[in-house]
C-alpha atoms as a PDB file:
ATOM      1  CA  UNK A   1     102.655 193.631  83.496  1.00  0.00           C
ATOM      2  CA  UNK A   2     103.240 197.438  83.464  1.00  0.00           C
ATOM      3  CA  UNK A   3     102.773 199.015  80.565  1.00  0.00           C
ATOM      4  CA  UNK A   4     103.794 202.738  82.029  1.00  0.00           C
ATOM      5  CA  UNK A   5     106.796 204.473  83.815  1.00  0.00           C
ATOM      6  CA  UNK A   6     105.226 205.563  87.693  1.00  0.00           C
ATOM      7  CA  UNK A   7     105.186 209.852  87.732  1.00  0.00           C
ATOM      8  CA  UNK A   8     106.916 209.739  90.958  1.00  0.00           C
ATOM      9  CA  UNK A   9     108.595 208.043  93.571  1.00  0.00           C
ATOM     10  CA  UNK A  10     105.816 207.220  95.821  1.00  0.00           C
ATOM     11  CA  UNK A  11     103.946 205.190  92.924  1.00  0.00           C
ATOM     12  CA  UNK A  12     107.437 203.662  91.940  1.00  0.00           C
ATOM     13  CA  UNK A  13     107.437 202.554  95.851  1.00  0.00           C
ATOM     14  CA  UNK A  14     104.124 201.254  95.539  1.00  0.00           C
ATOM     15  CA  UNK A  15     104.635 199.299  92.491  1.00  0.00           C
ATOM     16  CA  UNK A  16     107.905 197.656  94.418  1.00  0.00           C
ATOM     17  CA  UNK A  17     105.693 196.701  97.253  1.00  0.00           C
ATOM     18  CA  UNK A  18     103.112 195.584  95.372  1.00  0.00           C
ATOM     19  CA  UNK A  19     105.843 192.964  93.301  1.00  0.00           C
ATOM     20  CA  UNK A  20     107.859 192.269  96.615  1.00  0.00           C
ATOM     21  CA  UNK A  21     104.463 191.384  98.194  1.00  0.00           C
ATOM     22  CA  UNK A  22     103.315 188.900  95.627  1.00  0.00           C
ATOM     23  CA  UNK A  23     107.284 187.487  95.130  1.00  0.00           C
ATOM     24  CA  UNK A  24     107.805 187.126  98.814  1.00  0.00           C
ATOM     25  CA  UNK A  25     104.556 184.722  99.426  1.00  0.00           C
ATOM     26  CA  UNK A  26     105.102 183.003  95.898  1.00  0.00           C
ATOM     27  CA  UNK A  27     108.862 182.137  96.201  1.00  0.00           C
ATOM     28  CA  UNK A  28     109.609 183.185 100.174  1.00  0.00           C
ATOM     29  CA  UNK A  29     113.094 182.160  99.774  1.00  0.00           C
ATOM     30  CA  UNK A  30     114.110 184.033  96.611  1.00  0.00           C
ATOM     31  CA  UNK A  31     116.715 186.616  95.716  1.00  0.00           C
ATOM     32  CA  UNK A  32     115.393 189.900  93.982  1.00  0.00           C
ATOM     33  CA  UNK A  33     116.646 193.203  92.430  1.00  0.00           C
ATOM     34  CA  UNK A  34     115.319 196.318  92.930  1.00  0.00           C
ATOM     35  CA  UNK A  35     116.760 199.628  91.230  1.00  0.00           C
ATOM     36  CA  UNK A  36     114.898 202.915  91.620  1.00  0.00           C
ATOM     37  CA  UNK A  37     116.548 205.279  88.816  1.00  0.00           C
ATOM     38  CA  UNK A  38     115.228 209.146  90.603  1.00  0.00           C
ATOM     39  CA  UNK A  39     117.807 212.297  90.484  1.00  0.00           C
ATOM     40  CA  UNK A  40     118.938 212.859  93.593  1.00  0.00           C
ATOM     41  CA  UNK A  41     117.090 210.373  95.428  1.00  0.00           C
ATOM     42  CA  UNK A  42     118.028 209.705  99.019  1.00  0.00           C
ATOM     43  CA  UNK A  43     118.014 206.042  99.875  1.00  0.00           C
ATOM     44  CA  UNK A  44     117.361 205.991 103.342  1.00  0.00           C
ATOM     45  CA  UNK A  45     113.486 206.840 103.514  1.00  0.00           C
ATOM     46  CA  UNK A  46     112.521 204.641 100.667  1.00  0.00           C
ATOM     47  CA  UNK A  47     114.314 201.873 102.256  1.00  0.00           C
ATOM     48  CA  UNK A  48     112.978 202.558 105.671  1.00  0.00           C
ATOM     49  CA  UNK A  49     109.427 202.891 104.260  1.00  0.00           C
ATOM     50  CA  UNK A  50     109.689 199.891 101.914  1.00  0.00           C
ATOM     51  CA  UNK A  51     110.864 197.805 105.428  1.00  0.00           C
ATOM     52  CA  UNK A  52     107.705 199.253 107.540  1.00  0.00           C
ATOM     53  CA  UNK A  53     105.506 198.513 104.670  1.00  0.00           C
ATOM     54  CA  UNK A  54     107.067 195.094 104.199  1.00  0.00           C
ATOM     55  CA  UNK A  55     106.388 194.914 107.994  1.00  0.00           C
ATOM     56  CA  UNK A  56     102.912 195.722 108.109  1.00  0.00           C
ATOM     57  CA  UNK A  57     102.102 193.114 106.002  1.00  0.00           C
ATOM     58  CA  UNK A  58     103.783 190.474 108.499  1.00  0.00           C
ATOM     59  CA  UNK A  59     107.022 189.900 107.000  1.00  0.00           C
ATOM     60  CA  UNK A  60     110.274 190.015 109.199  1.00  0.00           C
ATOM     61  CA  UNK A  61     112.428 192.021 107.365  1.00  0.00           C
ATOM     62  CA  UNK A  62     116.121 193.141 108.304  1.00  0.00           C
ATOM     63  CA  UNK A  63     117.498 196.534 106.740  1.00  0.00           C
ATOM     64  CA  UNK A  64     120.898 195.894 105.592  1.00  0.00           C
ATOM     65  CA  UNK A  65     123.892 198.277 104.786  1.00  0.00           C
ATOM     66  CA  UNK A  66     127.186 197.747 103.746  1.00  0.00           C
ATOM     67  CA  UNK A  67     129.093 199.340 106.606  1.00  0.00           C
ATOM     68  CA  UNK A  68     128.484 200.090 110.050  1.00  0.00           C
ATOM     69  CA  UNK A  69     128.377 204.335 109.327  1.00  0.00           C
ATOM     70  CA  UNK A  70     125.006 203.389 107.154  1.00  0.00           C
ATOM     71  CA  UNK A  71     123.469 200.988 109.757  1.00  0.00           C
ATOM     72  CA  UNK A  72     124.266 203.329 112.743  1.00  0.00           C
ATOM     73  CA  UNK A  73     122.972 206.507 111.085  1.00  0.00           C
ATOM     74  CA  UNK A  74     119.872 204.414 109.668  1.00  0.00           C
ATOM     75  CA  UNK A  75     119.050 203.341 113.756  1.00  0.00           C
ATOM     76  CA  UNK A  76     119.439 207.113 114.776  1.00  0.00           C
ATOM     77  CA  UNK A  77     116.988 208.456 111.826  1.00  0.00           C
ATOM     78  CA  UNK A  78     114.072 205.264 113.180  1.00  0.00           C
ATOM     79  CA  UNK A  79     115.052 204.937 116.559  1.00  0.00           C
ATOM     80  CA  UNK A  80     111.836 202.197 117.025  1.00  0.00           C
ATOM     81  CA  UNK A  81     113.250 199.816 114.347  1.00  0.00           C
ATOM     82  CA  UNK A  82     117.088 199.963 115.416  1.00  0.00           C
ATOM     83  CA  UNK A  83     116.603 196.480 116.419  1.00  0.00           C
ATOM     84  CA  UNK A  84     115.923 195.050 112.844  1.00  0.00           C
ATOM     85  CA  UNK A  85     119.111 197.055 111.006  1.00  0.00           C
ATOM     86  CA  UNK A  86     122.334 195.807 110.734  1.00  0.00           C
ATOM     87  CA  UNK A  87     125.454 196.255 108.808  1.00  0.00           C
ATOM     88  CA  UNK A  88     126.171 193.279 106.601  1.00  0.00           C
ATOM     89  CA  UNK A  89     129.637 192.226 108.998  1.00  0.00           C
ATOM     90  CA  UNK A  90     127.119 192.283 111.956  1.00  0.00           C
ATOM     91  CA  UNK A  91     124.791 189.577 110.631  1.00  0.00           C
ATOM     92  CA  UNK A  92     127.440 187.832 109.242  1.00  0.00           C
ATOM     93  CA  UNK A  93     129.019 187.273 112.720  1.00  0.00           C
ATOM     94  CA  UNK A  94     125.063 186.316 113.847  1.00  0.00           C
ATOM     95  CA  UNK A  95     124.532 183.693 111.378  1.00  0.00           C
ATOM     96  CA  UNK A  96     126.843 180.899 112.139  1.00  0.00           C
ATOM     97  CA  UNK A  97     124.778 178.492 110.155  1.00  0.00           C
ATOM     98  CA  UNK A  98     122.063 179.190 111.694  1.00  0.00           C
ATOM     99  CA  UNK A  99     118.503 179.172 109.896  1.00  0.00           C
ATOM    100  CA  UNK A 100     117.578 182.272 109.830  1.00  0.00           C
ATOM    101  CA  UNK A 101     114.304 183.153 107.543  1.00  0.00           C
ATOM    102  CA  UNK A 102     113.773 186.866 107.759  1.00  0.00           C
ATOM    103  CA  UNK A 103     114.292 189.032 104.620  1.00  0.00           C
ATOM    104  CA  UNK A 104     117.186 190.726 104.054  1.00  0.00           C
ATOM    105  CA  UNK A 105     116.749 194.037 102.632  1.00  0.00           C
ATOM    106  CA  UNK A 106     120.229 195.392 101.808  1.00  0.00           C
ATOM    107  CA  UNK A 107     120.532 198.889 100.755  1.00  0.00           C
ATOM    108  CA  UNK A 108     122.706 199.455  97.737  1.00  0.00           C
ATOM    109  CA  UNK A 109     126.004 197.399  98.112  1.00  0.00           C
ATOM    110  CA  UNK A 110     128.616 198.682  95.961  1.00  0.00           C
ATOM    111  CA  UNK A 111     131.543 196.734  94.233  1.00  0.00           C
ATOM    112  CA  UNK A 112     133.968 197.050  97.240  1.00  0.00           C
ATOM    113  CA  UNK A 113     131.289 195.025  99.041  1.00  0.00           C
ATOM    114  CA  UNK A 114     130.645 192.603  97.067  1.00  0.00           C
ATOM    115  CA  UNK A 115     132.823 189.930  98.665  1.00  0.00           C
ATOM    116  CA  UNK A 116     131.030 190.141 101.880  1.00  0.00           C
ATOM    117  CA  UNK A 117     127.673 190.579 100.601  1.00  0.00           C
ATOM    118  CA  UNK A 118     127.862 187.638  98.221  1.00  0.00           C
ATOM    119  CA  UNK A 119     129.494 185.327 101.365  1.00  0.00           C
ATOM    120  CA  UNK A 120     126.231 187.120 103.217  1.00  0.00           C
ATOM    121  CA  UNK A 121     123.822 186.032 100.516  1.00  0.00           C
ATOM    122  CA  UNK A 122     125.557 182.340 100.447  1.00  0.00           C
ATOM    123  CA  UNK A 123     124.791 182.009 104.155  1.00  0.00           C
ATOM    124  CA  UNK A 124     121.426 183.367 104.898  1.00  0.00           C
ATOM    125  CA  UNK A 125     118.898 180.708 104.262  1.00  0.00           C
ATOM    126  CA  UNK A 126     116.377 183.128 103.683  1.00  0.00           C
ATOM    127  CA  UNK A 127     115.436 186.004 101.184  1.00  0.00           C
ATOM    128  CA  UNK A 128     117.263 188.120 100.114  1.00  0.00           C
ATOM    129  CA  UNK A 129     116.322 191.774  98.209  1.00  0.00           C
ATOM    130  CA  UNK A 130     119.366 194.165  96.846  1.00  0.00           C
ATOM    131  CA  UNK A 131     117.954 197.970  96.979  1.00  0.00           C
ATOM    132  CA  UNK A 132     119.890 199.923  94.250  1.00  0.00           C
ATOM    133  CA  UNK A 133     122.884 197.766  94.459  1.00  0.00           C
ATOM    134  CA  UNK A 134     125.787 198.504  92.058  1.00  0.00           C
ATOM    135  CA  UNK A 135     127.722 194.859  91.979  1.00  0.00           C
ATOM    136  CA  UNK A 136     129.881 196.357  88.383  1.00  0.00           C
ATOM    137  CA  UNK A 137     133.372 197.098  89.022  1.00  0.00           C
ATOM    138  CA  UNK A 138     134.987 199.542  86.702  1.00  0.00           C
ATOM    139  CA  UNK A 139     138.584 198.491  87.804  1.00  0.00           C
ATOM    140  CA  UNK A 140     137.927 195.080  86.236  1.00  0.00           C
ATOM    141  CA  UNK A 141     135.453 195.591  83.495  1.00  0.00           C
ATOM    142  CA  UNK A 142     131.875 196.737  83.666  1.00  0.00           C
ATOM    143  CA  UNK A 143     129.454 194.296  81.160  1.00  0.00           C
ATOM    144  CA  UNK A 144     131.011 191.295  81.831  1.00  0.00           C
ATOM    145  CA  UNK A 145     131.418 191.756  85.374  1.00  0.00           C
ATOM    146  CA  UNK A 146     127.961 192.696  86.104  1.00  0.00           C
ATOM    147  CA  UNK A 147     125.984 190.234  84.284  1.00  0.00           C
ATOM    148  CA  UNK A 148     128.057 187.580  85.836  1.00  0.00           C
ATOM    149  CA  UNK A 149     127.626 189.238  89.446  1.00  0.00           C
ATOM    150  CA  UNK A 150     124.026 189.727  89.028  1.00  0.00           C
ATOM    151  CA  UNK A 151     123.915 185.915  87.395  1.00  0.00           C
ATOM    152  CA  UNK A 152     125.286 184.674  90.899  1.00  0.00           C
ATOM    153  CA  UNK A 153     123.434 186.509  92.654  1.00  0.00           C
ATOM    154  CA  UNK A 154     119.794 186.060  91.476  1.00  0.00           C
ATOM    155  CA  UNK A 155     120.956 182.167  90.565  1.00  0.00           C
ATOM    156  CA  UNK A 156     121.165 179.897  93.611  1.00  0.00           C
ATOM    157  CA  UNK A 157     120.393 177.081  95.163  1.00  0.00           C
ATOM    158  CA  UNK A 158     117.393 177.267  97.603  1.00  0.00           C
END
């Protein structure tokens, strides 16, 4: 359990990959929530560094982002790992109904992609793990809507 706020980023990534780690083997086809709460923190290295160091330890991960402008400028900044990000319309036209067990590590989805990302969830037969997503929509209520987004999306059938 831990018992103390992490100083800075990089120990706040280490304590992520250190629970990821340990959820992944225990429940490998589980949904999880990550939120990182930093001023001004840019998304795109800690997501590319959580996916190498998810890597490393010999899990096939695919970086997710909501739209294509994300996924293409996430392949030009790591060139050697454009073939395992996607935009979340791209793997939805590879699934199919396919099995597919690699991790899904989508970068924070916002409310105007929550349709997609919740039909991308209930398709992948895999894991799944929301970086910084925001699923509350302000047009429609915040409390209600987000506990019953996050409900759905952390409850499933595996």
């Amino acid at each position: 359990m831990i018992k103390t706020l992490p100083a800075d980023l990089l120990e706040a990534e280490n304590m992520v990959l250190e629970a990821l780690q340990t959820s992944l083997k225990d429940q490998p086809l589980g949904r999880w929530e990550v939120n990182l709460k930093f001023e001004g923190l840019k998304l795109m290295p800690v997501a590319l560094r959580l996916m190498q160091n998810l890597q490393e330890d010999g899990f096939e991960i695919v970086l997710v982002w909501p739209d294509m402008g994300g996924a293409a400028l996430a392949k030009h900044n790591a060139p050697e790992l454009a073939n395992q990000i996607s935009s979340i319309n791209d793997l939805l036209g590879d699934l199919n109904g396919k099995d597919d067990d690699r991790i899904f590590l989508v970068v924070a989805p916002q409310p105007s992609d929550y349709d997609q990302f919740e039909l991308l969830c209930n398709k992948h037969s895999g894991a799944v793990v929301m970086l910084n997503g925001r699923l509350e929509d302000s047009a429609v209520g915040i409390g209600g809507v987000a506990r019953q987004r996050r409900r759905g999306f952390l409850c499933f059938m595996a």
